[in-house]
C-alpha atoms as a PDB file:
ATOM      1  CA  UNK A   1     -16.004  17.887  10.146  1.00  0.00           C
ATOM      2  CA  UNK A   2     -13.157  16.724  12.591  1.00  0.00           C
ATOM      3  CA  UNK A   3     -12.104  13.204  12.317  1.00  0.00           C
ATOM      4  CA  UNK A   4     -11.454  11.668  15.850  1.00  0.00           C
ATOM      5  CA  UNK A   5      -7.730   9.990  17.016  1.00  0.00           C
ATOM      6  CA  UNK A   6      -9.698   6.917  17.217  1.00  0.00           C
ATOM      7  CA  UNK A   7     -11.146   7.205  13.506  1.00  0.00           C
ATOM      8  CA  UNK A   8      -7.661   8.815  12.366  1.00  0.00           C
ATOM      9  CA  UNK A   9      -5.543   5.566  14.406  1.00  0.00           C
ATOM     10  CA  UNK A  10      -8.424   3.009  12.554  1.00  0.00           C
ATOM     11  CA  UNK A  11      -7.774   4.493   9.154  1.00  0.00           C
ATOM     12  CA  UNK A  12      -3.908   4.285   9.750  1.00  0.00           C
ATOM     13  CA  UNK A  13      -4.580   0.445  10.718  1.00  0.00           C
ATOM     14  CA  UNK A  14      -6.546  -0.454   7.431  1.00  0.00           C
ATOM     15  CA  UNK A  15      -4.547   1.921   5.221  1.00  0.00           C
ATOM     16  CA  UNK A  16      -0.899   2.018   4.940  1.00  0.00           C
ATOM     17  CA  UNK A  17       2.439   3.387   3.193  1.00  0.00           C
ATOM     18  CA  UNK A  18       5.029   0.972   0.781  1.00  0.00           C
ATOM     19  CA  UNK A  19       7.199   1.659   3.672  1.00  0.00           C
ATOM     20  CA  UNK A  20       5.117  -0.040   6.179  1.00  0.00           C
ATOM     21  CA  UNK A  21       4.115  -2.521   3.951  1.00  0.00           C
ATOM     22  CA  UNK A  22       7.542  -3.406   3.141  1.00  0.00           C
ATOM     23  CA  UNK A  23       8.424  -3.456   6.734  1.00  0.00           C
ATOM     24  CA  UNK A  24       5.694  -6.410   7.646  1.00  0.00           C
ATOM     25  CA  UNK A  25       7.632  -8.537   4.764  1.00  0.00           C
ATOM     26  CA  UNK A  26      11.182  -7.905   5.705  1.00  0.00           C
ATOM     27  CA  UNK A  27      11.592  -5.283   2.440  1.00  0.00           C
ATOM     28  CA  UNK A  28      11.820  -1.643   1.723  1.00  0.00           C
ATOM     29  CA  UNK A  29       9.516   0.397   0.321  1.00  0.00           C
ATOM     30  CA  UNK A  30      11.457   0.175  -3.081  1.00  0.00           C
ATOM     31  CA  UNK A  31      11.325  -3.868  -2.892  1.00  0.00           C
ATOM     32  CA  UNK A  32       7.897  -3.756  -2.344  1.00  0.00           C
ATOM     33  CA  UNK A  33       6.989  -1.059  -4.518  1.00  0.00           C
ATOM     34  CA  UNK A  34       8.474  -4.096  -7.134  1.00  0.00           C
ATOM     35  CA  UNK A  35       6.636  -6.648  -5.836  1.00  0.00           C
ATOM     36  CA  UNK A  36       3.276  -4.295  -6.670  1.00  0.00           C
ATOM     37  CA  UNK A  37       4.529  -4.147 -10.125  1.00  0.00           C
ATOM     38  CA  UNK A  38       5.587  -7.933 -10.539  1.00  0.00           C
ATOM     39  CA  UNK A  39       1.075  -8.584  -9.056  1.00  0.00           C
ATOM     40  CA  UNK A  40      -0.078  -5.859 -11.939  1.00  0.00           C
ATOM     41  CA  UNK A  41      -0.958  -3.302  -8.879  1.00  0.00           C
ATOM     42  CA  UNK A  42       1.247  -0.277 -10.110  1.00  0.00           C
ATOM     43  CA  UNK A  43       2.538   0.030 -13.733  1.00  0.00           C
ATOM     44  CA  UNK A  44       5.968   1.089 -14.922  1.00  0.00           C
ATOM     45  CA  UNK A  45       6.200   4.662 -13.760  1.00  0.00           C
ATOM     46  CA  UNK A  46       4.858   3.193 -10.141  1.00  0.00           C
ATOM     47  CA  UNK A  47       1.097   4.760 -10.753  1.00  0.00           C
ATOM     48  CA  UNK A  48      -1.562   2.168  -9.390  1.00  0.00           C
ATOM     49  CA  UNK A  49      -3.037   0.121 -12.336  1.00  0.00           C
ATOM     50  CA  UNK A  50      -6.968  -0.753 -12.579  1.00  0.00           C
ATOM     51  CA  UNK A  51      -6.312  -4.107 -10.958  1.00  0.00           C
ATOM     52  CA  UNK A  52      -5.533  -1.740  -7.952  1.00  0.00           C
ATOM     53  CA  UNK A  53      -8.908  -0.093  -8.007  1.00  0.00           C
ATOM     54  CA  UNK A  54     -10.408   0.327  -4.696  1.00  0.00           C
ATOM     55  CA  UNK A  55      -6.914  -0.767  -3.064  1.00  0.00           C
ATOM     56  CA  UNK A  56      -5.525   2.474  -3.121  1.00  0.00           C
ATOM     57  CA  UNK A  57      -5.899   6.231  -2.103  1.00  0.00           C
ATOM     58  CA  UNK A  58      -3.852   9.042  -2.845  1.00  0.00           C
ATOM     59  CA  UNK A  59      -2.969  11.757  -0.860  1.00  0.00           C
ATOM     60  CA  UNK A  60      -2.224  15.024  -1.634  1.00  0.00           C
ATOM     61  CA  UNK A  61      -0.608  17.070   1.091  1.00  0.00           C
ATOM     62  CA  UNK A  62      -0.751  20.917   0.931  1.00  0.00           C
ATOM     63  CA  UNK A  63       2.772  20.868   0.780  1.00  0.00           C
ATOM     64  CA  UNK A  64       4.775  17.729  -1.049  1.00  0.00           C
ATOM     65  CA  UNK A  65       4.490  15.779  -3.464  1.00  0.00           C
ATOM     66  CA  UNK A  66       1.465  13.457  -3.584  1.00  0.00           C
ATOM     67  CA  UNK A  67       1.673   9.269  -2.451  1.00  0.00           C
ATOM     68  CA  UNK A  68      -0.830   6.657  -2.301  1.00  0.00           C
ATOM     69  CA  UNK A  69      -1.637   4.831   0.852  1.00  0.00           C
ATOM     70  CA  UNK A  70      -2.566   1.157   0.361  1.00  0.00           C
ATOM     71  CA  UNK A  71      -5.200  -0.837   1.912  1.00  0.00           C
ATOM     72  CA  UNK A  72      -3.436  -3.230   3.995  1.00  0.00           C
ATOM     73  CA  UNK A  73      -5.827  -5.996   3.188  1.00  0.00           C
ATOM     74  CA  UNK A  74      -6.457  -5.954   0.126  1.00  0.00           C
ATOM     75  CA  UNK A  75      -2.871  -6.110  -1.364  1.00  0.00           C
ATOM     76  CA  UNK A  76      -2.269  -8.262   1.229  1.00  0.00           C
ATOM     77  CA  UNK A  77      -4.528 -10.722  -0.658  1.00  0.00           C
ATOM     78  CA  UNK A  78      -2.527 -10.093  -3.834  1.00  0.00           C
ATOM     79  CA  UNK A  79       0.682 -10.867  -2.025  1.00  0.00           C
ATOM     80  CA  UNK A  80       1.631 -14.728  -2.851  1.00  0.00           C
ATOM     81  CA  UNK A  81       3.294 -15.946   0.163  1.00  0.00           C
ATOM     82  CA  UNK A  82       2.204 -13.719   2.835  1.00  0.00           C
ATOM     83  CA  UNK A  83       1.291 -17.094   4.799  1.00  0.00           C
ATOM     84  CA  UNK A  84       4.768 -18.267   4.242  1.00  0.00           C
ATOM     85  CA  UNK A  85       4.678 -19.851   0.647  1.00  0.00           C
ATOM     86  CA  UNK A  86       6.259 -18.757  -1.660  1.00  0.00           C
ATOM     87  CA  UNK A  87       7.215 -15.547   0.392  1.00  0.00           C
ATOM     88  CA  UNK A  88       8.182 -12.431  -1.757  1.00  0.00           C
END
């Protein structure tokens, strides 16, 4: 099965990296890999929790060591301040 440019591109829109999560708040991917742990999304050692369930996937290249994209949406909704209260 080949997945399109168009269905690769709308995964990449709904499904993103700390970095470019970080980015859209002003914050690297360290700061915001913080912030994930300060909403009970990843634990200590930076591992998505259960409260993350269904807000992450991880990826495991052939080469590399594995990451987890996030769904921009969801953790958006777990971010206080992403409408500009309270901001991160």
């Amino acid at each position: 099965m080949c997945i399109s440019k168009k269905s690769k591109k709308n995964f990449r829109s709904e499904w993103r990296t700390l970095t470019e999560l970080g980015a859209e708040f002003g914050k690297s991917a360290i700061a915001f890999g913080k912030i994930l742990k300060e909403n009970a999304l990843r634990d200590a050692e930076g591992t998505p929790t259960e409260v993350a369930s269904g807000l992450f996937q991880k990826i495991e290249p052939n080469q590399g060591k594995p990451y987890y994209l996030w769904n921009h949406q969801g953790v958006v909704s777990f971010i206080p301040g992403k409408d500009g209260d309270d901001a991160p």
